[in-house]
C-alpha atoms as a PDB file:
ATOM      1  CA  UNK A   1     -71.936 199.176 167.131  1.00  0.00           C
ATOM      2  CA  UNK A   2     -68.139 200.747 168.110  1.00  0.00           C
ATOM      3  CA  UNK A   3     -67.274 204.127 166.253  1.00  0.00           C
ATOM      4  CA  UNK A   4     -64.343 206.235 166.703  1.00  0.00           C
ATOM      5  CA  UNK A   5     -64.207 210.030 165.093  1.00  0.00           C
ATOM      6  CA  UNK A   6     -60.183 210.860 165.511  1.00  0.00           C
ATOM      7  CA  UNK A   7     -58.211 213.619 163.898  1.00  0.00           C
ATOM      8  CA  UNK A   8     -56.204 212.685 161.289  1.00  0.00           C
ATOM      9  CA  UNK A   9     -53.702 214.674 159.374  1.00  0.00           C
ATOM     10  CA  UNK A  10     -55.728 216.878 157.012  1.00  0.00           C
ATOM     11  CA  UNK A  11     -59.216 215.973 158.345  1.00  0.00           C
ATOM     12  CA  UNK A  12     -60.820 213.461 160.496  1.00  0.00           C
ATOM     13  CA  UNK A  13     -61.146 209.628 160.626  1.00  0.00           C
ATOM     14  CA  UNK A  14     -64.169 207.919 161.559  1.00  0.00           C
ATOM     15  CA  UNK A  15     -63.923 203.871 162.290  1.00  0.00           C
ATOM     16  CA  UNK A  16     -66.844 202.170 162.312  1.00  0.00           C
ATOM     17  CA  UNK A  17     -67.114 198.376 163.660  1.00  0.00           C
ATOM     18  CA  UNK A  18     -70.041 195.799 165.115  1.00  0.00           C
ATOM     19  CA  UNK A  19     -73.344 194.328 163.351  1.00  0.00           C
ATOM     20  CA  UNK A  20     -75.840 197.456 163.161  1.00  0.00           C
ATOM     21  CA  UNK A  21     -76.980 197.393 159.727  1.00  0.00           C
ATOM     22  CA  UNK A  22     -80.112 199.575 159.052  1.00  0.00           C
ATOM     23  CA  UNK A  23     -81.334 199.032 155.824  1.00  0.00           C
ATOM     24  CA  UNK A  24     -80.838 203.071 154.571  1.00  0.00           C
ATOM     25  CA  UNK A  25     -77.683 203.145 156.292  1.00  0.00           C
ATOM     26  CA  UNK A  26     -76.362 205.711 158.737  1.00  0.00           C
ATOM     27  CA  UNK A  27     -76.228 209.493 158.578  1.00  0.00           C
ATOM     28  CA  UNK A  28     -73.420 212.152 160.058  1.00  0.00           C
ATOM     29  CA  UNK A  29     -74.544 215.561 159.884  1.00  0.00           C
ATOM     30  CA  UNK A  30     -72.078 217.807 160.086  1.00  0.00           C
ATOM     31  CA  UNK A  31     -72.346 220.858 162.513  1.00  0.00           C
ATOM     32  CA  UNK A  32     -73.141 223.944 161.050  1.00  0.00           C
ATOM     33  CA  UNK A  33     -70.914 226.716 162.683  1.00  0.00           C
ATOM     34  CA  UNK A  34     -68.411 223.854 161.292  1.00  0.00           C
ATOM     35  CA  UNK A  35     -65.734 224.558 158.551  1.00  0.00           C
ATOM     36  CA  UNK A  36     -67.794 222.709 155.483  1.00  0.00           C
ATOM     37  CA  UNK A  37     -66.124 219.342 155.192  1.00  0.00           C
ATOM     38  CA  UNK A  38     -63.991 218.772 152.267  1.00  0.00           C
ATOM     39  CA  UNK A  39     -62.607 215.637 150.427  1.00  0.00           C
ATOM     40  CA  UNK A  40     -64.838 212.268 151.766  1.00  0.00           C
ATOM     41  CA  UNK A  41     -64.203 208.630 151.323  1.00  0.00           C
ATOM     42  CA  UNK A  42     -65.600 205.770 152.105  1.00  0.00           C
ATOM     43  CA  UNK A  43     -63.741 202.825 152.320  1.00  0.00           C
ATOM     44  CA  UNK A  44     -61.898 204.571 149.919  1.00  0.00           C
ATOM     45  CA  UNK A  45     -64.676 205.838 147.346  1.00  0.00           C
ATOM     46  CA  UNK A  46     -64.764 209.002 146.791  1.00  0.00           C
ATOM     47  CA  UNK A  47     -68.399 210.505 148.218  1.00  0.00           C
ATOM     48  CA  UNK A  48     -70.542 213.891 148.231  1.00  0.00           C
ATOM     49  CA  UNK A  49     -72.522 215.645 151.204  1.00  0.00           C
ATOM     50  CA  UNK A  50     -76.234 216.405 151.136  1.00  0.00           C
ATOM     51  CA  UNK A  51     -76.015 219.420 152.165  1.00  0.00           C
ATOM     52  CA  UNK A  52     -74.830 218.762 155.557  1.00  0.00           C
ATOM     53  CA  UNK A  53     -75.653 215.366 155.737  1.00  0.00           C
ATOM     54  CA  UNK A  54     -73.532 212.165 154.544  1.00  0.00           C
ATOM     55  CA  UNK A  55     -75.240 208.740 154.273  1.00  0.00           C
ATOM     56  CA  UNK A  56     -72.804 205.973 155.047  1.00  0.00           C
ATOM     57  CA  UNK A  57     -73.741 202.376 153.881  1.00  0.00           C
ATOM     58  CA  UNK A  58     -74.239 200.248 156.857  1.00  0.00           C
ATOM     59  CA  UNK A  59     -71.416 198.031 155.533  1.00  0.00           C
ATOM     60  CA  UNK A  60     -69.145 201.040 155.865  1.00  0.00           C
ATOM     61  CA  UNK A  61     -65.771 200.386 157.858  1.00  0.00           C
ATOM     62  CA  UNK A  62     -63.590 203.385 157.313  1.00  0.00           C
ATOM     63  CA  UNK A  63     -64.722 207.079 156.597  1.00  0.00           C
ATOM     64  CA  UNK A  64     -62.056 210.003 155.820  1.00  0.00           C
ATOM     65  CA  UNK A  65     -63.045 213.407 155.686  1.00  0.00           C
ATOM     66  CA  UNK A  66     -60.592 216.236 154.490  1.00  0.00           C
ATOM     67  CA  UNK A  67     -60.472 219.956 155.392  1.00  0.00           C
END
């Protein structure tokens, strides 16, 4: 498993690549003296936070989050 978290204009971009697949997926938590992320996508469908958590399908290639 490769993963890149880069800025992007208006948020962040975070690539995902390689053959981990757990079955429930994979979780970001966002850090909570953070800004509260805005807009997310994955693999451009539109997605909500728990809380501060995100689950991201293990088939996920391509997560944008917006300010």
């Amino acid at each position: 498993m490769t993963w890149a978290l880069t800025p992007s204009q208006g948020g962040w971009t975070l690539t995902l690549d390689g053959d981990a697949a757990p079955p429930a997926g994979f979780v970001l938590s966002w850090p909570s003296d953070a800004p509260a992320p805005g807009r997310t996508v994955i693999d451009s469908e539109p997605v909500t936070w728990d809380g501060l958590n995100l689950t991201i399908p293990a088939n996920a290639r391509r997560v944008e989050i917006l300010r």
